[in-house]
PDB file of N, CA and C in Angstrom:
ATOM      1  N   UNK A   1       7.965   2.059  -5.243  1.00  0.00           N
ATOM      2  CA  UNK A   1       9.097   2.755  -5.821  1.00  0.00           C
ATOM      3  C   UNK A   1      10.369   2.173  -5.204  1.00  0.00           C
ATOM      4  N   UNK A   2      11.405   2.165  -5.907  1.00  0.00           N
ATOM      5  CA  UNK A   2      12.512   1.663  -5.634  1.00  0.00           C
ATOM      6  C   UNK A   2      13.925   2.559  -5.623  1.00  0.00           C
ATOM      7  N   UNK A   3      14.694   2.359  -5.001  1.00  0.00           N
ATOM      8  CA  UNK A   3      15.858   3.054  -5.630  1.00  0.00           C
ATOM      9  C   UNK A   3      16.595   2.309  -6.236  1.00  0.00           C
ATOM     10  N   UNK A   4      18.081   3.663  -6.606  1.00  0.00           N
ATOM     11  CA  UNK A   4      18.659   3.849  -7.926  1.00  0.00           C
ATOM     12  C   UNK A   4      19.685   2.219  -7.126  1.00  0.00           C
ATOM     13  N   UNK A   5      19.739   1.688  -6.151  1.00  0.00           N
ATOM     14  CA  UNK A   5      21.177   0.379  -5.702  1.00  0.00           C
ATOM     15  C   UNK A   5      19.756  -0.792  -5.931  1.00  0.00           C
ATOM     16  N   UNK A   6      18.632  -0.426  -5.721  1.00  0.00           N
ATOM     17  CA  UNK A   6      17.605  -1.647  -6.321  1.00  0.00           C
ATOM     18  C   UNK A   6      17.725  -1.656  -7.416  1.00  0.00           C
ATOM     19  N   UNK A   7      17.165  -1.003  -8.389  1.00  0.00           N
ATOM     20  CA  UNK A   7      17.678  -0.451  -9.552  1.00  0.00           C
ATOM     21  C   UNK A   7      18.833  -1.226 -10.319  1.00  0.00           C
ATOM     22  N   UNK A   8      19.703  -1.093  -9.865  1.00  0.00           N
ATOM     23  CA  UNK A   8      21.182  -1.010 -10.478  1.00  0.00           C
ATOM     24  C   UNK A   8      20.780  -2.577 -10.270  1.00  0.00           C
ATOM     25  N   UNK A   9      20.271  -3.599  -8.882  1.00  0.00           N
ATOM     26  CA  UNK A   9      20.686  -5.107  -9.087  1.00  0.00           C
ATOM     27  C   UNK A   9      19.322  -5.603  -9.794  1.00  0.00           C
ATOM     28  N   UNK A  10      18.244  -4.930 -10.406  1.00  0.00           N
ATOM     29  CA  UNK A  10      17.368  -5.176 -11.214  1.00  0.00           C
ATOM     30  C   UNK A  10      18.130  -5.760 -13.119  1.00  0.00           C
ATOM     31  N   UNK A  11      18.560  -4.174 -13.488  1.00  0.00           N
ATOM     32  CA  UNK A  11      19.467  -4.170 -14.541  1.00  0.00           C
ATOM     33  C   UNK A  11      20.449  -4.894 -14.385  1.00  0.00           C
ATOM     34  N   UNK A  12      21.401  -5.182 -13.527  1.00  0.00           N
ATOM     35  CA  UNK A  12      22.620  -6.198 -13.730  1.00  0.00           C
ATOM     36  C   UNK A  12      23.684  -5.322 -13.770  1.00  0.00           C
ATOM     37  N   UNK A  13      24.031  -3.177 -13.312  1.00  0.00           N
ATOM     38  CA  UNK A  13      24.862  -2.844 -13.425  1.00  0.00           C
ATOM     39  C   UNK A  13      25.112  -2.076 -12.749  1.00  0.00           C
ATOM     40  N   UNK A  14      26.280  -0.831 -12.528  1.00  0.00           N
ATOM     41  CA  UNK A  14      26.401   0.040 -11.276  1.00  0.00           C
ATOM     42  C   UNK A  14      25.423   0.824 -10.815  1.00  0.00           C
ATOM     43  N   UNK A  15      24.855   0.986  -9.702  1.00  0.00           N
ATOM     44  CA  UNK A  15      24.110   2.515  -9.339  1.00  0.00           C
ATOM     45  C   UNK A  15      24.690   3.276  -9.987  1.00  0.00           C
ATOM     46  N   UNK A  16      25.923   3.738 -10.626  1.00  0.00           N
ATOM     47  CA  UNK A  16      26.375   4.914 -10.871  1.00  0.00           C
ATOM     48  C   UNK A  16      25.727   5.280 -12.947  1.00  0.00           C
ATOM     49  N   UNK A  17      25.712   3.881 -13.141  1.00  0.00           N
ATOM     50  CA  UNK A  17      25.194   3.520 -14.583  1.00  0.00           C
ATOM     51  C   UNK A  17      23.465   4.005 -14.829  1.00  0.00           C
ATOM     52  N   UNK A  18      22.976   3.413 -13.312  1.00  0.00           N
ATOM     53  CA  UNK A  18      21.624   3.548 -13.645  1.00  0.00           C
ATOM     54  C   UNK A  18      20.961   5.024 -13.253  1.00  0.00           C
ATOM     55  N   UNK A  19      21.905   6.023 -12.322  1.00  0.00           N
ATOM     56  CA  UNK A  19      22.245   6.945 -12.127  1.00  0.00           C
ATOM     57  C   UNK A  19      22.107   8.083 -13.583  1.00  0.00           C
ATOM     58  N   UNK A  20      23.336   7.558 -14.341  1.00  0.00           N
ATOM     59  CA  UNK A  20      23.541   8.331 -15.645  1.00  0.00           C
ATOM     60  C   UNK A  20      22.580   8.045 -16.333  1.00  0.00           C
ATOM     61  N   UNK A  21      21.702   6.832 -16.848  1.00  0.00           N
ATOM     62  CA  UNK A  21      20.572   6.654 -18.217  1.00  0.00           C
ATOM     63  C   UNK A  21      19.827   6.963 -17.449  1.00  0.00           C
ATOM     64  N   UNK A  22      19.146   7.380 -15.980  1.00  0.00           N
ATOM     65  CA  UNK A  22      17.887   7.818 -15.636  1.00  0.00           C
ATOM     66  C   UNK A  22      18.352   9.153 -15.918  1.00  0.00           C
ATOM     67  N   UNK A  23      19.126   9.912 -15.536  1.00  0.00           N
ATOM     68  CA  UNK A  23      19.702  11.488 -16.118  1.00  0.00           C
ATOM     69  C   UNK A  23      19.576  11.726 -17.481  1.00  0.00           C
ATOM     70  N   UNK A  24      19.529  10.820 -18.229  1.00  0.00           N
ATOM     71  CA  UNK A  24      19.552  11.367 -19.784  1.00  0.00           C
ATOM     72  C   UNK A  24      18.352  10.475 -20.523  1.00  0.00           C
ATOM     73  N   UNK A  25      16.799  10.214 -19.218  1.00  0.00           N
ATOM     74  CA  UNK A  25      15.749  10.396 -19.891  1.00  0.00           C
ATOM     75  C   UNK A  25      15.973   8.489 -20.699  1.00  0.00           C
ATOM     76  N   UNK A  26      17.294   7.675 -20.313  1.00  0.00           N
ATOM     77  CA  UNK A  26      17.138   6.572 -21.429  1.00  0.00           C
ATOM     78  C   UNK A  26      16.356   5.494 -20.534  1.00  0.00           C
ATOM     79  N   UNK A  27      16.089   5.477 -19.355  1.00  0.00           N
ATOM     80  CA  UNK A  27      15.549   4.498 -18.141  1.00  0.00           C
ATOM     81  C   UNK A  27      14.464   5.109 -18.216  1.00  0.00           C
ATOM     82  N   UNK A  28      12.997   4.300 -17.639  1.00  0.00           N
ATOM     83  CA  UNK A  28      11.784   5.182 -17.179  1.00  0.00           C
ATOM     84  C   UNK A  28      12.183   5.733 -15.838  1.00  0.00           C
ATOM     85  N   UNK A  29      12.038   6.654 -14.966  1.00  0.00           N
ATOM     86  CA  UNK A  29      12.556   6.728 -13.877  1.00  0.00           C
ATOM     87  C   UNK A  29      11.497   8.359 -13.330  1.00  0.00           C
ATOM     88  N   UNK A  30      11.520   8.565 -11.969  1.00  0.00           N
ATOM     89  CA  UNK A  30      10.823   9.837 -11.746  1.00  0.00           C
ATOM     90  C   UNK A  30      12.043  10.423 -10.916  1.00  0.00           C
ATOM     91  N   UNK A  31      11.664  11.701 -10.428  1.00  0.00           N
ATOM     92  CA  UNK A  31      13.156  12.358 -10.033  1.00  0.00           C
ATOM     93  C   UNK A  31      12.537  13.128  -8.527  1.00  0.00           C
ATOM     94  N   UNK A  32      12.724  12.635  -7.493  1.00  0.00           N
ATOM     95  CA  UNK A  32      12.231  13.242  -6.062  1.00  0.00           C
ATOM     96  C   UNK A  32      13.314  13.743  -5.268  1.00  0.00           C
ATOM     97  N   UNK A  33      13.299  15.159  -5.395  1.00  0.00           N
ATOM     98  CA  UNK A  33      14.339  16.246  -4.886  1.00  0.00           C
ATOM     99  C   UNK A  33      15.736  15.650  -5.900  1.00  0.00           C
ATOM    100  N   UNK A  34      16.925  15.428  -5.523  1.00  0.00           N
ATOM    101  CA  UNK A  34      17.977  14.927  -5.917  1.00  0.00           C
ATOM    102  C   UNK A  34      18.018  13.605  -5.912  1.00  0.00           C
ATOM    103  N   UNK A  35      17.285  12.854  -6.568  1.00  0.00           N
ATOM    104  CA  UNK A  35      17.140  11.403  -6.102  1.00  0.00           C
ATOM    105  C   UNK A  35      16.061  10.491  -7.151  1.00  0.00           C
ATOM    106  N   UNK A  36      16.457   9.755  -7.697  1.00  0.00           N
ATOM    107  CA  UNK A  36      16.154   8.914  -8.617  1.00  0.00           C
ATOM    108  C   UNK A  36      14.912   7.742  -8.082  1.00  0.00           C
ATOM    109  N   UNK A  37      13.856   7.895  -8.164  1.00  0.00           N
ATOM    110  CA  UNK A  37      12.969   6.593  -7.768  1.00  0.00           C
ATOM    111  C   UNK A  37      12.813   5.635  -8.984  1.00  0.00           C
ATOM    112  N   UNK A  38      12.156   4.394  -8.807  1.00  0.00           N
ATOM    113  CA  UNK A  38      11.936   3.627 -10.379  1.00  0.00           C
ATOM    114  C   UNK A  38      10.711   2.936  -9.892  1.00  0.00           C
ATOM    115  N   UNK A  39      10.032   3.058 -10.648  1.00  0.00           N
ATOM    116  CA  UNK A  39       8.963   1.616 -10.488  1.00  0.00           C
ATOM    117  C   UNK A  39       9.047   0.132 -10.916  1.00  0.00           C
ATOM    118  N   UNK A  40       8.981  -0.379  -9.786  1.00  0.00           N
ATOM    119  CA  UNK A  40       9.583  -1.985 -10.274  1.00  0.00           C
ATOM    120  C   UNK A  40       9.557  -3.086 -11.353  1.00  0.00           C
ATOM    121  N   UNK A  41       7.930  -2.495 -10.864  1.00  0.00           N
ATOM    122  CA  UNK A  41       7.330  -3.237 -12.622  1.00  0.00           C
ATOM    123  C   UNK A  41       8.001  -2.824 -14.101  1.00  0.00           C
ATOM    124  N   UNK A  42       7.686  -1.637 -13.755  1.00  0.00           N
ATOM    125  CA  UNK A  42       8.191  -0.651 -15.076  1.00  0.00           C
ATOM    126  C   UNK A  42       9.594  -1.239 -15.414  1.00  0.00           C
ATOM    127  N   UNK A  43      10.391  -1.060 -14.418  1.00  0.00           N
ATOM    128  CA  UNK A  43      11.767  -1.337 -14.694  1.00  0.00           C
ATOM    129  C   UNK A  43      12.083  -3.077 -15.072  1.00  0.00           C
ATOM    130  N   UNK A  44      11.494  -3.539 -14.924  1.00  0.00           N
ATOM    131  CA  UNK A  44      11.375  -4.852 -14.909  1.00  0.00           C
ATOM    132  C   UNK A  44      11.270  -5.149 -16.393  1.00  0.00           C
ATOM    133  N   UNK A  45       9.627  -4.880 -16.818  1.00  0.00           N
ATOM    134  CA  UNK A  45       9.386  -4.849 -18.065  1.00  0.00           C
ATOM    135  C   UNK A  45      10.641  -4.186 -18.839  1.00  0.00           C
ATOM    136  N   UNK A  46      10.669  -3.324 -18.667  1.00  0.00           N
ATOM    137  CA  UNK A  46      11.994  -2.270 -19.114  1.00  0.00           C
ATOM    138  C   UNK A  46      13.407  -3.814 -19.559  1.00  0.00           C
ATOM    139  N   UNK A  47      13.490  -4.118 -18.536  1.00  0.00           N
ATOM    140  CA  UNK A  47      14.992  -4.983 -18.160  1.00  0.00           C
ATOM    141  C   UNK A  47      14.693  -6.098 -19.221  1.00  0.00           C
ATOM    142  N   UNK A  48      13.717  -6.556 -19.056  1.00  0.00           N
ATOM    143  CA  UNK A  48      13.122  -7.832 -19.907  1.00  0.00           C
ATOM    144  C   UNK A  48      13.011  -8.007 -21.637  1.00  0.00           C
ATOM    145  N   UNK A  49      12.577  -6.445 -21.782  1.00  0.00           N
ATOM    146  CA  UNK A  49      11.904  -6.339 -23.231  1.00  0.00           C
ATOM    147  C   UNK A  49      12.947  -5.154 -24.102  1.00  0.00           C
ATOM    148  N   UNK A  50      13.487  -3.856 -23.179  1.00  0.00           N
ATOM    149  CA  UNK A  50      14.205  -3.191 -23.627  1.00  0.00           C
ATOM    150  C   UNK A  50      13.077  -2.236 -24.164  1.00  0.00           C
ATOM    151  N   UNK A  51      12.110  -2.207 -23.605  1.00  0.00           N
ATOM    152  CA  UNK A  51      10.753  -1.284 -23.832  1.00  0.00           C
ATOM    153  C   UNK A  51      10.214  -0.929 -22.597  1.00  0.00           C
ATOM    154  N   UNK A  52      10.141   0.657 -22.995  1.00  0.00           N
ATOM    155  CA  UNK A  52       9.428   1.364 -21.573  1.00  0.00           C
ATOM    156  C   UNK A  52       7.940   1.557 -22.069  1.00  0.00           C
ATOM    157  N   UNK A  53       7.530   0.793 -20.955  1.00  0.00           N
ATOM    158  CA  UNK A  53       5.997   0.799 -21.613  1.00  0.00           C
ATOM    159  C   UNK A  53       5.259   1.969 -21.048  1.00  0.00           C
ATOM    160  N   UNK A  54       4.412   2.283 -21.959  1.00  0.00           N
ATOM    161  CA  UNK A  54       3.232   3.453 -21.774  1.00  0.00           C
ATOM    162  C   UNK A  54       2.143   3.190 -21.707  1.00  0.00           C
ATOM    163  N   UNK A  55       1.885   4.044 -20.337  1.00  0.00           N
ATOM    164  CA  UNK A  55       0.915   3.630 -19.557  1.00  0.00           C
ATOM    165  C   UNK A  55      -0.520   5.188 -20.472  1.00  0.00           C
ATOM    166  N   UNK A  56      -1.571   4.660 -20.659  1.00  0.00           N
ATOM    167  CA  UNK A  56      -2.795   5.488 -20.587  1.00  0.00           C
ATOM    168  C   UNK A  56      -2.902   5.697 -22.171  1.00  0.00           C
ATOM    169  N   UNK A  57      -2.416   4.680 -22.937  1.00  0.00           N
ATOM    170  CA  UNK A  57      -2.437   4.859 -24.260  1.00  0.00           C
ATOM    171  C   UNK A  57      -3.212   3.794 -24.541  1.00  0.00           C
ATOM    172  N   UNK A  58      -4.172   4.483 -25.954  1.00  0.00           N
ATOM    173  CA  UNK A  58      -5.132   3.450 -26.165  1.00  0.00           C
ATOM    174  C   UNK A  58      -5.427   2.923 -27.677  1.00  0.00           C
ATOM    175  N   UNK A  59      -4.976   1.305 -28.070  1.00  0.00           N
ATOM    176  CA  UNK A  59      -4.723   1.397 -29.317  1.00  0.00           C
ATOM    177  C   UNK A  59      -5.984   1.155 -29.883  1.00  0.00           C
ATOM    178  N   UNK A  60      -5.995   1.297 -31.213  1.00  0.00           N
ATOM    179  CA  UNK A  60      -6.682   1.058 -32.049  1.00  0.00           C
ATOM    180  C   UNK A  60      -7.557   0.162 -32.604  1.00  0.00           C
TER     181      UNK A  60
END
């Protein structure tokens, strides 16, 4: 897990940015006490593709 200033130099923009789209659910992100964690991979893929991938889904 990473934080929201890893985070922010993952994406390319402020902590305060990655702050607000993990608050409104648009980042994958988990929320521990007052405090934003990310998973790297996740966010990565995320940064790369502009897709939050889902995990435990099984296609067809």
């Amino acid at each position: 897990m990473i934080t929201t200033t890893e985070a922010a130099e993952i994406l390319d923009c402020h902590p305060s940015t990655v702050w607000r789209k993990a608050k409104a659910k648009r980042i994958p992100s988990i929320r521990i006490g007052n405090r934003y964690r990310f998973d790297e991979l996740t966010l990565r893929t995320y940064a790369a593709t502009g897709v939050i991938p889902v995990r435990g889904v099984r296609h067809a």
